[in-house]
Protein backbone atom coordinates (compact mmCIF):
# COMPACT_ATOMS: atom_id res chain seq x y z
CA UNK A 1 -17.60 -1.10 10.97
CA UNK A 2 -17.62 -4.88 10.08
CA UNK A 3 -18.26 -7.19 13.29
CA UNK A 4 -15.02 -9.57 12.90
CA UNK A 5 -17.44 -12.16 15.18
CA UNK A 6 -19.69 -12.49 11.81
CA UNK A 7 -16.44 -13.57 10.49
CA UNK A 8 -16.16 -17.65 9.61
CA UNK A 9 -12.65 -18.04 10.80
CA UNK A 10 -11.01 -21.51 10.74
CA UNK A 11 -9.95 -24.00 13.31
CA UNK A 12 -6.70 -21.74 14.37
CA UNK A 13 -8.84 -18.51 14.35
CA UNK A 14 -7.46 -17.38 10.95
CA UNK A 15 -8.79 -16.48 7.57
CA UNK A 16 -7.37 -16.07 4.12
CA UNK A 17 -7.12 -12.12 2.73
CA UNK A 18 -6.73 -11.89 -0.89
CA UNK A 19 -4.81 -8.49 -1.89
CA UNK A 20 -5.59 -6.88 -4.71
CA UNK A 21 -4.39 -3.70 -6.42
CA UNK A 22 -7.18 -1.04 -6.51
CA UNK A 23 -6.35 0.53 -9.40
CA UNK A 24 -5.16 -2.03 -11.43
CA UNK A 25 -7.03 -5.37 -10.65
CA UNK A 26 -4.04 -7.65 -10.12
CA UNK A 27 -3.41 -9.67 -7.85
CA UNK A 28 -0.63 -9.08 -5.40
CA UNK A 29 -0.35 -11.71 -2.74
CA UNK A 30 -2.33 -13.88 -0.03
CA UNK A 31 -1.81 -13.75 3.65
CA UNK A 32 -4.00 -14.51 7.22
CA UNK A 33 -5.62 -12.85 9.46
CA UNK A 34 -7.16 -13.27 12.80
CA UNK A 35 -10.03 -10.97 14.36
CA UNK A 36 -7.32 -8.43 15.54
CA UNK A 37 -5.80 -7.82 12.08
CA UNK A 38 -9.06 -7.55 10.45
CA UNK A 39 -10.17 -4.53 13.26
CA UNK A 40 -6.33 -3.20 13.24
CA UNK A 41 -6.34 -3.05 9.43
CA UNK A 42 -9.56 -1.43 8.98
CA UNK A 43 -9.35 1.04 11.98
CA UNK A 44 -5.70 2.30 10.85
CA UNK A 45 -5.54 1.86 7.05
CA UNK A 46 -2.47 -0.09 6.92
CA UNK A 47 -2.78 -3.85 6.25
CA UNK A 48 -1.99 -5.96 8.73
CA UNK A 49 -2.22 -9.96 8.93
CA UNK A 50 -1.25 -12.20 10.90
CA UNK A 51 2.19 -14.38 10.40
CA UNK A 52 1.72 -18.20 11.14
CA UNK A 53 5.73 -18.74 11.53
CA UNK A 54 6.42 -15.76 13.55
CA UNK A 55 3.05 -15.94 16.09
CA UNK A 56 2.47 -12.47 15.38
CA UNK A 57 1.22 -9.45 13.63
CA UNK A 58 2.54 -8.26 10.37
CA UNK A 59 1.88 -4.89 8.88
CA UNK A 60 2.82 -5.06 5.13
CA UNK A 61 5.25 -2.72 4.59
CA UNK A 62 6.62 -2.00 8.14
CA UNK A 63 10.26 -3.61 7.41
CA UNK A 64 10.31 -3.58 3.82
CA UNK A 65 8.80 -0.54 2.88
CA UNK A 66 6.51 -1.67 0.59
CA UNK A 67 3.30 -0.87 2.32
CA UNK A 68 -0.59 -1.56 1.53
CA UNK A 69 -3.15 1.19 2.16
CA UNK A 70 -6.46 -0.17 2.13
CA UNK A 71 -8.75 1.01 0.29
CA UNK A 72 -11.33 -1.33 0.54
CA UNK A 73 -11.96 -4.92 2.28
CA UNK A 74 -14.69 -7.13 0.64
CA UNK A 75 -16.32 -10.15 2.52
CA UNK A 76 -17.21 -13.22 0.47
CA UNK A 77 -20.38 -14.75 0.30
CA UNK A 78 -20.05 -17.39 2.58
CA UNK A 79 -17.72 -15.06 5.25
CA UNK A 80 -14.92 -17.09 5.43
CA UNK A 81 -12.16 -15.23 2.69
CA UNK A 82 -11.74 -11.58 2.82
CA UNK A 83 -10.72 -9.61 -0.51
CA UNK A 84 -8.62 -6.47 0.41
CA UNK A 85 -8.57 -3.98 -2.08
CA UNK A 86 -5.22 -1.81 -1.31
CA UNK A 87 -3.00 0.61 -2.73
CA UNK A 88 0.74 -0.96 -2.91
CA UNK A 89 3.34 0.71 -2.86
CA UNK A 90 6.71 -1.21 -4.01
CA UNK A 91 6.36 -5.02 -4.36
CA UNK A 92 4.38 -6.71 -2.66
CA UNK A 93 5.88 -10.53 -2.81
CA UNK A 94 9.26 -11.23 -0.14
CA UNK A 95 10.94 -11.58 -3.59
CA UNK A 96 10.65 -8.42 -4.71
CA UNK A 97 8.58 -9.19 -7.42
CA UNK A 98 4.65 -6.91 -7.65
CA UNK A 99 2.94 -9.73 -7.09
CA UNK A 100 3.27 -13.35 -5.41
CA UNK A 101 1.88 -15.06 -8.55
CA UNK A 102 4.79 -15.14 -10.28
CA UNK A 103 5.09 -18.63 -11.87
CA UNK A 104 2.12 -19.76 -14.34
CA UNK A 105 1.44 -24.11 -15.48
CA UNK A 106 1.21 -23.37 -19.03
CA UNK A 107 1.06 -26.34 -20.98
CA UNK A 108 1.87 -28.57 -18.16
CA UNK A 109 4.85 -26.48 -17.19
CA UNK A 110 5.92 -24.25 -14.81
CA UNK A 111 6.73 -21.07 -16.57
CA UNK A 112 7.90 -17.65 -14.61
CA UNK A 113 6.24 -14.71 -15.76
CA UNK A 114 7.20 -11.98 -13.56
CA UNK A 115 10.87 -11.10 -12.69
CA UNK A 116 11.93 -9.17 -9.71
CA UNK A 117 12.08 -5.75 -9.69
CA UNK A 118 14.96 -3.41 -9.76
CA UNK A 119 15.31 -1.84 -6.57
């Protein structure tokens, strides 16, 4: 099992995760974690990361529904970003939309490509 102390964490102990669909390639959303939510996540399968405004841990899916298995976590080269391969279920943006990268600059604009979902 990864060692989260060969982690390169920043200043408040945190790291960027990048979730990505397995299957599909896109990207669903960015989020932190500490040392705990890397070990949590990978010892239970459920994604959890750590929320900056609430000062605690978040595991995707637990209010919403819209869970993340994981499938997979990838370290970068330089240990300091983690890329978590997962299998979503639902959205997984707080809009409601798949993914959090909703609004493309095209042409110097803002342009939203992605509308919420039905639910």
């Amino acid at each position: 099992m990864l060692d989260p102390t060969t982690l390169r964490f920043d200043a408040n102990g945190l790291i960027p995760a990048i979730a990505q669909d397995a299957e599909s390639g896109d990207v669903l959303m960015m989020a932190w974690m500490n040392a705990e939510a890397v070990t949590r996540s990978l010892q239970t399968g459920r994604v959890t990361y750590w929320s900056r405004s609430r000062q605690s841990f978040w595991i995707k899916g637990e209010t919403s529904g819209h869970v993340q298995k994981l499938v997979e976590m990838r370290v970068d080269c330089d240990r300091d970003c983690l890329l978590v391969l997962v299998q979503q279920e639902g959205p997984a943006c707080h809009t409601n939309r798949r993914s959090c990268f909703y609004t493309a600059i095209r042409d110097g604009e803002e342009v939203e490509i992605m509308a919420p979902t039905a639910e």
